[in-house]
N, C-alpha and C. Protein backbone atom coordinates (compact mmCIF):
# COMPACT_ATOMS: atom_id res chain seq x y z
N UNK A 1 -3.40 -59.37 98.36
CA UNK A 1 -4.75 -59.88 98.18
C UNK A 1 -4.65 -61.36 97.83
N UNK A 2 -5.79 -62.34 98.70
CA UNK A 2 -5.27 -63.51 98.44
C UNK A 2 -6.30 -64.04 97.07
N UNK A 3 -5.94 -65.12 96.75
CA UNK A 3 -6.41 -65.79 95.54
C UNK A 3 -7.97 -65.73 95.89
N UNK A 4 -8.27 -66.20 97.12
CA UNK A 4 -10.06 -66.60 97.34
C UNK A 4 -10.31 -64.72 97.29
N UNK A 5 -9.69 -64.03 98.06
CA UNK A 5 -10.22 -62.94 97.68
C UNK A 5 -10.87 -62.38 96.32
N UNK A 6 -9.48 -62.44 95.10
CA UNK A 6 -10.00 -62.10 94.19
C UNK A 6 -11.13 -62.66 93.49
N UNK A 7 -11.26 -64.13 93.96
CA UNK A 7 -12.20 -64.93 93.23
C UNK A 7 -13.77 -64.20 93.59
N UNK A 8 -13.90 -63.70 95.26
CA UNK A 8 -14.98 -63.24 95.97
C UNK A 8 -15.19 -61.93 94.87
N UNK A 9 -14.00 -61.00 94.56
CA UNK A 9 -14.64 -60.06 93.65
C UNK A 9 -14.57 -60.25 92.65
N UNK A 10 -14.24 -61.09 91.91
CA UNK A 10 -14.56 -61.48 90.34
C UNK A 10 -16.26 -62.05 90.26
N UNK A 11 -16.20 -62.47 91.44
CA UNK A 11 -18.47 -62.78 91.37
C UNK A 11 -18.76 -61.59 91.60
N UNK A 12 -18.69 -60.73 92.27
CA UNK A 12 -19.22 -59.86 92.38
C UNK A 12 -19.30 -58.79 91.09
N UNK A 13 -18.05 -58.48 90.34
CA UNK A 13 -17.93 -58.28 89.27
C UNK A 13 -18.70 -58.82 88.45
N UNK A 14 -18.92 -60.06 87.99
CA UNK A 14 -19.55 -60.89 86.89
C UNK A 14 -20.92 -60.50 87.49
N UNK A 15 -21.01 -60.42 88.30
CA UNK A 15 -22.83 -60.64 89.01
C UNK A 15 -23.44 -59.19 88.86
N UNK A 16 -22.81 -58.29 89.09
CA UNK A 16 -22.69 -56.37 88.68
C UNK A 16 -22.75 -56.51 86.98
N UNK A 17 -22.17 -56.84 86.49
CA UNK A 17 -21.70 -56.16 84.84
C UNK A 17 -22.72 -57.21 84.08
N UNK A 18 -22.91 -58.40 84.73
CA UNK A 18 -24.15 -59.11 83.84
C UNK A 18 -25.74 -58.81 84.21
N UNK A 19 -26.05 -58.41 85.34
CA UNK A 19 -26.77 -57.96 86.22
C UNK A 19 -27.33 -56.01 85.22
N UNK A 20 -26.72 -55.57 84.85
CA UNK A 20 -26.68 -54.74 84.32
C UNK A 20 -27.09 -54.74 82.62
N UNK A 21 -26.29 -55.66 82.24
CA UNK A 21 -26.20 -55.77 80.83
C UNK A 21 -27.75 -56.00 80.77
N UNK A 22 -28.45 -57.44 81.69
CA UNK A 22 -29.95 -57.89 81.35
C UNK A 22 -30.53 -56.95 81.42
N UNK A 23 -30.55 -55.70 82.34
CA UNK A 23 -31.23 -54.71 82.80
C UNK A 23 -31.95 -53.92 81.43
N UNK A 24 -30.37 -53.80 80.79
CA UNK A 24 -30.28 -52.77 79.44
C UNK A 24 -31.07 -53.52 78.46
N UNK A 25 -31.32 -55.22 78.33
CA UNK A 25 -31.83 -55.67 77.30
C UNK A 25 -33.48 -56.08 77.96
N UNK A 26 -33.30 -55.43 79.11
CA UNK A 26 -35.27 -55.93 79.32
C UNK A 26 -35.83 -54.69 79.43
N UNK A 27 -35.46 -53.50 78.78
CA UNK A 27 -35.59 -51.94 79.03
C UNK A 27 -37.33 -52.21 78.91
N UNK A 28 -37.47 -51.44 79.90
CA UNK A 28 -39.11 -51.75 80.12
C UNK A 28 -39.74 -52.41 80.59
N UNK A 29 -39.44 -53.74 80.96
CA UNK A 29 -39.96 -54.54 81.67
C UNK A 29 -39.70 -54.62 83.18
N UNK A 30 -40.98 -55.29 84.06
CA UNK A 30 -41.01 -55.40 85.23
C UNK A 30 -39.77 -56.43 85.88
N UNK A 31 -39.27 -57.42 84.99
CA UNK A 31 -37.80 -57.94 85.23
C UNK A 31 -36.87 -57.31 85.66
N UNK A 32 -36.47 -56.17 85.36
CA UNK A 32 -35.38 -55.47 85.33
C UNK A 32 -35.07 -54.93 86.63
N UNK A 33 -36.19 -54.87 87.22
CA UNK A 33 -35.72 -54.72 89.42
C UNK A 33 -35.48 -55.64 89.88
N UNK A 34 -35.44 -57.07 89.38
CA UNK A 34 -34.91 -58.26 90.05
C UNK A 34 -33.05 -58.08 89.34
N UNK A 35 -33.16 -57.88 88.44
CA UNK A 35 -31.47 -57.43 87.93
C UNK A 35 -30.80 -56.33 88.33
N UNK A 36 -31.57 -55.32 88.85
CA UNK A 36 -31.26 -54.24 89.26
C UNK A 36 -30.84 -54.94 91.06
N UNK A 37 -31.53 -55.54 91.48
CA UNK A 37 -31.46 -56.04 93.26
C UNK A 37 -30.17 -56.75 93.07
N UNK A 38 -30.15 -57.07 91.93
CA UNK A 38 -28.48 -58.50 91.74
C UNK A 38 -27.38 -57.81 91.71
N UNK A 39 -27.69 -56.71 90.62
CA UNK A 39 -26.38 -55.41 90.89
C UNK A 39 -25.91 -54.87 91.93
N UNK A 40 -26.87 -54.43 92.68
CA UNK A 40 -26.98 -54.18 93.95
C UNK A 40 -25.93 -55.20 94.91
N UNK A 41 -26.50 -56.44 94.99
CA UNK A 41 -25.48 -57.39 95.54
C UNK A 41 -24.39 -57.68 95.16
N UNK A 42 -24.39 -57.18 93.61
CA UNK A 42 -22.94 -57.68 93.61
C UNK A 42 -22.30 -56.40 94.00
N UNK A 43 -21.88 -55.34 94.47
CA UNK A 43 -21.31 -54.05 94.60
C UNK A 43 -20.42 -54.44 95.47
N UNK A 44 -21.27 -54.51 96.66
CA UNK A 44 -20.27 -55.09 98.27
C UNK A 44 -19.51 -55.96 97.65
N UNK A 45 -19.65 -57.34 96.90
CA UNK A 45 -18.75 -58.07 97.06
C UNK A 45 -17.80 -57.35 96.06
N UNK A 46 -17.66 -56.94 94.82
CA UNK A 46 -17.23 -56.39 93.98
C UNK A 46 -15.63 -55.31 94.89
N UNK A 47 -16.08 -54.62 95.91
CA UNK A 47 -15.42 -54.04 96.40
C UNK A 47 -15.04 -54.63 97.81
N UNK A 48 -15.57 -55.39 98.43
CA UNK A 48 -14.91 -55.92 99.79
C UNK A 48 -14.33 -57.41 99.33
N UNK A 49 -14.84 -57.94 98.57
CA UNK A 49 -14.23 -59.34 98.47
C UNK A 49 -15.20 -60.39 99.57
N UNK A 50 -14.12 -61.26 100.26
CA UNK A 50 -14.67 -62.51 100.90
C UNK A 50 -14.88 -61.65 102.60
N UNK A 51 -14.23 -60.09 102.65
CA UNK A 51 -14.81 -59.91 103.99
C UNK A 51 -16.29 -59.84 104.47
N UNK A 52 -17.19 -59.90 103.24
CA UNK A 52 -18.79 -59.65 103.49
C UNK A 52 -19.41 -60.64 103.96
N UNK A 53 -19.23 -61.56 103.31
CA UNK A 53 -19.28 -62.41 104.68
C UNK A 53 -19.58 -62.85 105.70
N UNK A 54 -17.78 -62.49 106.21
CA UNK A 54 -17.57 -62.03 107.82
C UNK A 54 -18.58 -61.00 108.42
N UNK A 55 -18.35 -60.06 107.58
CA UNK A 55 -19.75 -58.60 107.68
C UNK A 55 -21.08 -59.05 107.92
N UNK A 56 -21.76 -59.96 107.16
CA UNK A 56 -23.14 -60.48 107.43
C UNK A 56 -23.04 -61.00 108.56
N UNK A 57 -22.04 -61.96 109.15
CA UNK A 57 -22.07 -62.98 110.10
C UNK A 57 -22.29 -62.02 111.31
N UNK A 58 -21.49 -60.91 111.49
CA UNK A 58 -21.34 -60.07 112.24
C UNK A 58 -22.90 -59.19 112.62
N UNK A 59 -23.37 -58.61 111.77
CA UNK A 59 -24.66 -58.21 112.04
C UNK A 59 -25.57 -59.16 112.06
N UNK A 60 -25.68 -60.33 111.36
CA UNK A 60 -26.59 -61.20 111.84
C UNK A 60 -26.57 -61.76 113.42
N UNK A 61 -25.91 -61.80 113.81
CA UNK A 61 -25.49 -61.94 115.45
C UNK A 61 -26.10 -61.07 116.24
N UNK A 62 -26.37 -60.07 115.81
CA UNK A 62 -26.83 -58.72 116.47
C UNK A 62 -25.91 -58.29 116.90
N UNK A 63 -24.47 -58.01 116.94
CA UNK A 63 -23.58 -57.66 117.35
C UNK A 63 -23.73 -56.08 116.90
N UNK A 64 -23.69 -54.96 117.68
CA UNK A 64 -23.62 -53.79 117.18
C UNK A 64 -22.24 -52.95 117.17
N UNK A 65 -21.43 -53.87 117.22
CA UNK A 65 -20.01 -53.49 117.79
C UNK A 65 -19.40 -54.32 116.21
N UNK A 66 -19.64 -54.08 115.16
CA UNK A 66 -19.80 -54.66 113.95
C UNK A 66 -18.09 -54.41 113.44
N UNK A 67 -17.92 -53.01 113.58
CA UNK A 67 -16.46 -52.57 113.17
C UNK A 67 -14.80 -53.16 113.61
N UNK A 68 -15.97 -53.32 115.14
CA UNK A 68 -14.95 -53.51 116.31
C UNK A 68 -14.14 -55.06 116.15
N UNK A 69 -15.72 -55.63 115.35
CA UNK A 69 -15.14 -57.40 115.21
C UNK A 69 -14.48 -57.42 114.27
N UNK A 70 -14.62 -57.28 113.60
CA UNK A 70 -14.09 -57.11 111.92
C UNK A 70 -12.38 -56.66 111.95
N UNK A 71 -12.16 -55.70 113.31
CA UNK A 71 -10.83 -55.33 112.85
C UNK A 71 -10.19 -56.45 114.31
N UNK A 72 -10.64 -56.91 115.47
CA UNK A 72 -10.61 -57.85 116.11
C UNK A 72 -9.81 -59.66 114.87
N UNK A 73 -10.73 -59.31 114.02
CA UNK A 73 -10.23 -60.64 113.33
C UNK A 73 -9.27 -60.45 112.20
N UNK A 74 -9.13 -58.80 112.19
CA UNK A 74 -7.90 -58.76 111.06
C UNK A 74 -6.64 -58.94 111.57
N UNK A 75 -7.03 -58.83 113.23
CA UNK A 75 -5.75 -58.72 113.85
C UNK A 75 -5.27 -59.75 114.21
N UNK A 76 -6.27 -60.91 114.57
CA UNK A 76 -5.91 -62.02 114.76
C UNK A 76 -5.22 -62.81 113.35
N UNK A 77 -5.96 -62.24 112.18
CA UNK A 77 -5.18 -62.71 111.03
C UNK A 77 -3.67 -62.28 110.74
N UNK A 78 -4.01 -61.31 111.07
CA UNK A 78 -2.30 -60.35 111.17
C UNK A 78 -1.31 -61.28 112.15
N UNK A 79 -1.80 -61.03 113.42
CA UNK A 79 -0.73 -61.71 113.90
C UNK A 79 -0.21 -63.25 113.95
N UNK A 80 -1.08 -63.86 113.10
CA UNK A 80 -1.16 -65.71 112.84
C UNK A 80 -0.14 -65.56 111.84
N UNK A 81 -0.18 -64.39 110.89
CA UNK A 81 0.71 -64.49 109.77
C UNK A 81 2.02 -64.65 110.01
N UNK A 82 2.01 -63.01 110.66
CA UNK A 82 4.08 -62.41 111.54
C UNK A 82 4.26 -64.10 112.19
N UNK A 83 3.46 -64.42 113.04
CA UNK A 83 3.86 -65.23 114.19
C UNK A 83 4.30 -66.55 113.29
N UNK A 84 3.75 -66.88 112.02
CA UNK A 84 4.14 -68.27 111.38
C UNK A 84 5.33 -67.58 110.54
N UNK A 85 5.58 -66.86 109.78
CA UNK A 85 6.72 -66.38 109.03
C UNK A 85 8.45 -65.85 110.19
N UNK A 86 7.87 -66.51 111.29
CA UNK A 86 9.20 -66.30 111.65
C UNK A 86 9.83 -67.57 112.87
N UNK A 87 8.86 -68.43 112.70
CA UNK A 87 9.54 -69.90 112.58
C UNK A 87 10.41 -70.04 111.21
């Protein structure tokens, strides 16, 4: 996992667990679905990292072949890697 990765789920983390905490301290109030929508966002990143992203870019395109790109560019990442580590 690379460094920008973890950084992508450490927001997502911070954005989930603080997102939550306000929730618990506005108990009752109409605020608390705008903190609740933030939790929400942070989840994906929390668990995918910096691929979401890529993921938005992908359905925003209208691309319905969404999976197909996604592993299309892991592969291209894959093989940029092998192919430089053996110069």
């Amino acid at each position: 996992m690379t460094r920008r990765d973890l950084q992508w789920k450490a927001v997502g983390f911070v954005l989930t667990a603080g997102s939550c905490a306000m929730s618990l301290a506005l108990d009752g109030s109409p605020l608390m679905i705008g903190f609740f929508f933030l939790a929400f966002v942070g989840m994906p990143l929390m668990i995918h990292g910096k691929r979401v992203g890529q993921a938005l870019r992908a359905e925003r395109g209208g691309h319905y072949h969404t999976a197909d790109v996604l592993h299309a560019a892991r592969l291209r990442r894959r093989l940029k890697r092998d192919g430089d580590s053996d110069l």
